[in-house]
Protein backbone atom coordinates (compact mmCIF):
# COMPACT_ATOMS: atom_id res chain seq x y z
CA UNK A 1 95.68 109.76 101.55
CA UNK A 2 95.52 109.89 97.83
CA UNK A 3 97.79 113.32 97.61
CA UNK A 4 99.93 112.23 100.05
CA UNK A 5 101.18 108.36 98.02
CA UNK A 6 100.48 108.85 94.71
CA UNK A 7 103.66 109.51 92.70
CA UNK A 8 104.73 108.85 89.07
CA UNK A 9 107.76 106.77 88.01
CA UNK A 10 110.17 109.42 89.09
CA UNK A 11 108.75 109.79 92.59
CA UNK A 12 107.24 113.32 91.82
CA UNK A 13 103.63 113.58 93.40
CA UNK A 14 100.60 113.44 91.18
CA UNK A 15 98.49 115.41 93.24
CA UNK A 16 99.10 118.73 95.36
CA UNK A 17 97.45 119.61 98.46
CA UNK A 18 95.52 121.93 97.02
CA UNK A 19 93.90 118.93 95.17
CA UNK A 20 91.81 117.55 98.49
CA UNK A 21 88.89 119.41 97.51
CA UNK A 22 88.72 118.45 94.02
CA UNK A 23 89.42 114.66 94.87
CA UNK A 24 86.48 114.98 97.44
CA UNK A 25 84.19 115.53 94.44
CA UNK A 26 85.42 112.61 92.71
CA UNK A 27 83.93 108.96 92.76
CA UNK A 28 85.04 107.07 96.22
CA UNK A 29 86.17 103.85 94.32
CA UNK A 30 89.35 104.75 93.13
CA UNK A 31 90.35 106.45 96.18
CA UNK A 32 89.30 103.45 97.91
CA UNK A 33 91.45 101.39 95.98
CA UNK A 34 94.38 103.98 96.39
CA UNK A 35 93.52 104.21 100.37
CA UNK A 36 93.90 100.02 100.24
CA UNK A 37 96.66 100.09 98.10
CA UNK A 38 98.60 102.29 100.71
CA UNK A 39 97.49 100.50 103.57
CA UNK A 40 98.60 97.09 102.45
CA UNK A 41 101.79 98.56 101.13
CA UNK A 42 102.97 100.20 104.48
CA UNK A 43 101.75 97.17 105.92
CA UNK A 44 99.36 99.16 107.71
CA UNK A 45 97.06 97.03 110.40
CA UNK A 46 93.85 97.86 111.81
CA UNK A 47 95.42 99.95 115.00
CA UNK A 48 97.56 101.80 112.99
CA UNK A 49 94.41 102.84 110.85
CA UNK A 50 92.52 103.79 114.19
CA UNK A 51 95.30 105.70 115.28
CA UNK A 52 95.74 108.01 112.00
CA UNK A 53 92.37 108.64 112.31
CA UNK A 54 92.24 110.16 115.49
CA UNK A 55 94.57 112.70 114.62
């Protein structure tokens, strides 16, 4: 989720695809807080959540 919201003040993305592995070696609590961030944001409920993660 991180790659796909995280952006700097212009809207460019901070992180690439090709970044997934390296954030998957990285400490969980940021990302958490990212993942949160995002979710609360897009006004994302509980369904929704299920639902991305099926796919």
């Amino acid at each position: 989720m991180a790659v796909l919201v995280c952006c700097d003040e212009n809207r460019r993305p901070i992180f690439q695809p090709s970044d997934v592995e390296w954030l998957t070696k990285k400490s969980s609590r940021p990302l958490t807080r990212i993942y949160n961030a995002a979710k609360e944001l897009n006004d994302l409920s509980d369904e929704d959540e299920e639902e991305l993660l099926k796919n």
